[in-house]
Protein backbone atom coordinates (compact mmCIF):
# COMPACT_ATOMS: atom_id res chain seq x y z
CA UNK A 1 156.82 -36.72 43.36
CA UNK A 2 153.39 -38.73 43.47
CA UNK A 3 153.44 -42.39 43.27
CA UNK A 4 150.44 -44.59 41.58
CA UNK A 5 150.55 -48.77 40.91
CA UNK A 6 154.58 -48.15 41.30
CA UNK A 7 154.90 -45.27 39.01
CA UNK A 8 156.27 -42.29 39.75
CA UNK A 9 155.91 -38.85 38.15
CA UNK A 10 155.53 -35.84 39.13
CA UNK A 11 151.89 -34.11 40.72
CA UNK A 12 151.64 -31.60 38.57
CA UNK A 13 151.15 -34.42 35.63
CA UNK A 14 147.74 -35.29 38.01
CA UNK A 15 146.56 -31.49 38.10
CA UNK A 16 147.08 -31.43 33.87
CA UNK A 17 145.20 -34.54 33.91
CA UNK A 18 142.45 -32.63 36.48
CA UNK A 19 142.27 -30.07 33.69
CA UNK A 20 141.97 -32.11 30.93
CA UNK A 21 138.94 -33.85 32.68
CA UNK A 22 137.61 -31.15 33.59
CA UNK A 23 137.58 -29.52 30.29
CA UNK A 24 136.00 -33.05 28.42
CA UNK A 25 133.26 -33.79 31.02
CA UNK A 26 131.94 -30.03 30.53
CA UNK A 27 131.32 -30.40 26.80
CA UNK A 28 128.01 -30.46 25.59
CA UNK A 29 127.79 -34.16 24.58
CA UNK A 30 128.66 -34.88 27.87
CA UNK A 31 125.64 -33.26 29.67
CA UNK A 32 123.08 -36.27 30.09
CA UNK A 33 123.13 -39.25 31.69
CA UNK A 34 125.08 -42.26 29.96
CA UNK A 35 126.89 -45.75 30.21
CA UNK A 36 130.26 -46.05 30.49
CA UNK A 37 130.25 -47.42 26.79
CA UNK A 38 129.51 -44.13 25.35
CA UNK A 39 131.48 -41.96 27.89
CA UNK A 40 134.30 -44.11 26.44
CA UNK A 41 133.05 -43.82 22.92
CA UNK A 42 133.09 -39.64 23.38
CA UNK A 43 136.38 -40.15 25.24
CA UNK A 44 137.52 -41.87 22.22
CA UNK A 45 136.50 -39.18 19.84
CA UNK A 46 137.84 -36.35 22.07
CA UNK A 47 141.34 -38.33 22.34
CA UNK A 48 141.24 -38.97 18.23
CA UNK A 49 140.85 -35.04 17.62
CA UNK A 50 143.81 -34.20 19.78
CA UNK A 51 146.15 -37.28 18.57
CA UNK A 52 145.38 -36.05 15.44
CA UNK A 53 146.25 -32.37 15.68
CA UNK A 54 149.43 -33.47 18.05
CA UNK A 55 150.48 -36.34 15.43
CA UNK A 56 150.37 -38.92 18.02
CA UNK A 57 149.41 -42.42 17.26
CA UNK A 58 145.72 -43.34 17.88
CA UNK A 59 145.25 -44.64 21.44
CA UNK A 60 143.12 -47.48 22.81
CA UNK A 61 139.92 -45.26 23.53
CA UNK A 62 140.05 -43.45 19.95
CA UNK A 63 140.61 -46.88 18.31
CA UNK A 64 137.81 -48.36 19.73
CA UNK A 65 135.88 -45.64 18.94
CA UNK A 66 136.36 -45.40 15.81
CA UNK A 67 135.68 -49.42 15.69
CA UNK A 68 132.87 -48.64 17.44
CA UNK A 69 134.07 -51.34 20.50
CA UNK A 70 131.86 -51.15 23.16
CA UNK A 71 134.51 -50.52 26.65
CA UNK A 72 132.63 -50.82 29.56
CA UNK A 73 134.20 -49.46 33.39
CA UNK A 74 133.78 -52.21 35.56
CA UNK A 75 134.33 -49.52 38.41
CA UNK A 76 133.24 -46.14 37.10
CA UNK A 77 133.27 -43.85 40.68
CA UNK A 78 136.91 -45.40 41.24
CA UNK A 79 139.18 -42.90 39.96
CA UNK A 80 140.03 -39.58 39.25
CA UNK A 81 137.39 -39.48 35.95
CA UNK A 82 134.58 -39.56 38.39
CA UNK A 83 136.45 -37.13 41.15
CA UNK A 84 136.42 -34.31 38.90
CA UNK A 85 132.55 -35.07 37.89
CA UNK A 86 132.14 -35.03 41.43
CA UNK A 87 133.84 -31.44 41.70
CA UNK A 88 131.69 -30.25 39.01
CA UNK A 89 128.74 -31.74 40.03
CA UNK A 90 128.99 -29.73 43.18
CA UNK A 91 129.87 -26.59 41.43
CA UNK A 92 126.44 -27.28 39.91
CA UNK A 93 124.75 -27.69 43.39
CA UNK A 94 125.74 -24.70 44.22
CA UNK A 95 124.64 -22.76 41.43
CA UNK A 96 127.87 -22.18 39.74
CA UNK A 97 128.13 -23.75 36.54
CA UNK A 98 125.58 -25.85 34.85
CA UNK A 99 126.09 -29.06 34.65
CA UNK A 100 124.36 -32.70 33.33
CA UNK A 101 126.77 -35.66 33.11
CA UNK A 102 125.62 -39.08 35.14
CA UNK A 103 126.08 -42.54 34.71
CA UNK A 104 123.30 -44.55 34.05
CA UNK A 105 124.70 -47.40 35.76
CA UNK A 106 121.37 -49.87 35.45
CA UNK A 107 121.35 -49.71 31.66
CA UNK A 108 125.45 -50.20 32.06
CA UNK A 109 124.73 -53.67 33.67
CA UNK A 110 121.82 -54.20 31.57
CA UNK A 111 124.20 -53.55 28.43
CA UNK A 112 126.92 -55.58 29.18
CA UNK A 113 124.60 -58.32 29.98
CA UNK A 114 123.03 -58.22 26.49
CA UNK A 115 126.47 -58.46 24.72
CA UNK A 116 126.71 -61.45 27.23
CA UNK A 117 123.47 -63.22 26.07
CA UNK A 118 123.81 -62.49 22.27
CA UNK A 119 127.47 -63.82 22.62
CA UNK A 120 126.21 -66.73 23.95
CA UNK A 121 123.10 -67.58 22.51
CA UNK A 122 122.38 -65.19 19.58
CA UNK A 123 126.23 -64.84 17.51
CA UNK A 124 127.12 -67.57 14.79
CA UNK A 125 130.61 -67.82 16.97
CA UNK A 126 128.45 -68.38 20.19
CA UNK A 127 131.61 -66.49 22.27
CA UNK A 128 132.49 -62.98 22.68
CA UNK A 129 135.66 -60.77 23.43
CA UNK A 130 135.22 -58.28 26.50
CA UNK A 131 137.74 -55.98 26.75
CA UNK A 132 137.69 -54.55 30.53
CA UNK A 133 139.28 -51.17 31.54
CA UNK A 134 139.52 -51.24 35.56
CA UNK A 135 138.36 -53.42 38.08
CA UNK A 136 137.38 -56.91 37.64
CA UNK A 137 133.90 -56.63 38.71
CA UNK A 138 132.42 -57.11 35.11
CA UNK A 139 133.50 -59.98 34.79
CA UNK A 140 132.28 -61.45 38.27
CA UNK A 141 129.18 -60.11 37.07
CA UNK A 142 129.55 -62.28 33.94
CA UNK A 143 130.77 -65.32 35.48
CA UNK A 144 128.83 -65.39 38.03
CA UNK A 145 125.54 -65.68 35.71
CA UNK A 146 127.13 -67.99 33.06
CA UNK A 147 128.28 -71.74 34.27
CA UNK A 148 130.08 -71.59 30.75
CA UNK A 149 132.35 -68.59 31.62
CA UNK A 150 135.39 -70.69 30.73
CA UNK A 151 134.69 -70.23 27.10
CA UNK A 152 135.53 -66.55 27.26
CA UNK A 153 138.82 -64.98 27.81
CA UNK A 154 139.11 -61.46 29.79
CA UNK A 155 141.73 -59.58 28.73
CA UNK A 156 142.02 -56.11 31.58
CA UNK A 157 143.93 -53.24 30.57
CA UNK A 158 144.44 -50.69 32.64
CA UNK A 159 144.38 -47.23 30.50
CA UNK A 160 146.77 -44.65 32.57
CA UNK A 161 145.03 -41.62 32.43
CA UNK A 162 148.10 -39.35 33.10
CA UNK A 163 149.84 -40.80 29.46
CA UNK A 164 146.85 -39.41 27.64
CA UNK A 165 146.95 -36.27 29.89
CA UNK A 166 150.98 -35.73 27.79
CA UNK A 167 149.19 -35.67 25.19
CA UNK A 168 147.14 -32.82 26.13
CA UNK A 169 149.91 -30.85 27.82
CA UNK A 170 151.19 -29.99 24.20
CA UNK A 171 148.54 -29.03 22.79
């Protein structure tokens, strides 16, 4: 029995969850170097295919994707996403498989700045909606360039990984 943010369930629901990783990040869309806004978005559209042919009902990430809702990762090396890049990024080193995902974490910040500054500035509603999966970093980032961060509301969700690996279990 593992236990995560006071949930418990059993490890071998973190070694499906491995595999399912695994299997996404080595897909060709994956191989380049990208913001977390369109890892999510190809998340999204991975997650849609398989809650389609399970019957399941659309999650957050395929929503959004199909909404085509930015979702930025405040913290994208903090969690087990970014482990099993890590495991096949070595892989790669060593000559094993090939292998191209990165983040482009610069143009992240960069991006979620400009939604910041056309939210503020540029939209006829002069606020925005930020919808923040992880840590709260993005908006620190936010807030602390913005004296009029009060106008916005941050809503975090955290998206548990191992309900979306179920899904993949049955498949």
């Amino acid at each position: 029995m593992i236990r995560v943010a006071d949930t418990g369930f059993d490890e071998q629901v973190l070694f499906d969850q491995d595999a399912v990783a695994t299997e996404i990040l080595q897909r060709p869309e994956f191989q380049k170097k990208m913001t977390t806004t369109e890892r999510n978005y190809l998340l999204g559209k991975q997650f849609a295919e398989r809650e389609k042919a399970l019957g399941v009902a659309p999650g957050l990430l395929s929503t959004c994707a199909e909404l085509e809702l930015p979702v930025f990762v405040g913290a994208p090396a903090d969690g087990s996403l970014f482990l099993n890049s890590v495991k096949l990024w070595a892989l790669a080193r060593m000559g094993k498989i090939q292998y191209g995902f990165d983040y482009d974490l610069h143009e992240d910040v960069f991006e979620s700045c400009a939604y910041h500054h056309w939210g503020l500035f540029e939209s006829d509603a002069k606020s925005f909606a930020i919808l923040i999966l992880g840590a709260a970093c993005r908006r620190t980032i936010l807030c602390s360039r913005n004296r009029h961060c009060r106008r916005y509301s941050f809503l975090r969700i955290f998206v548990d990984m191992t309900t979306m690996c179920r899904l993949f279990r049955r498949r």
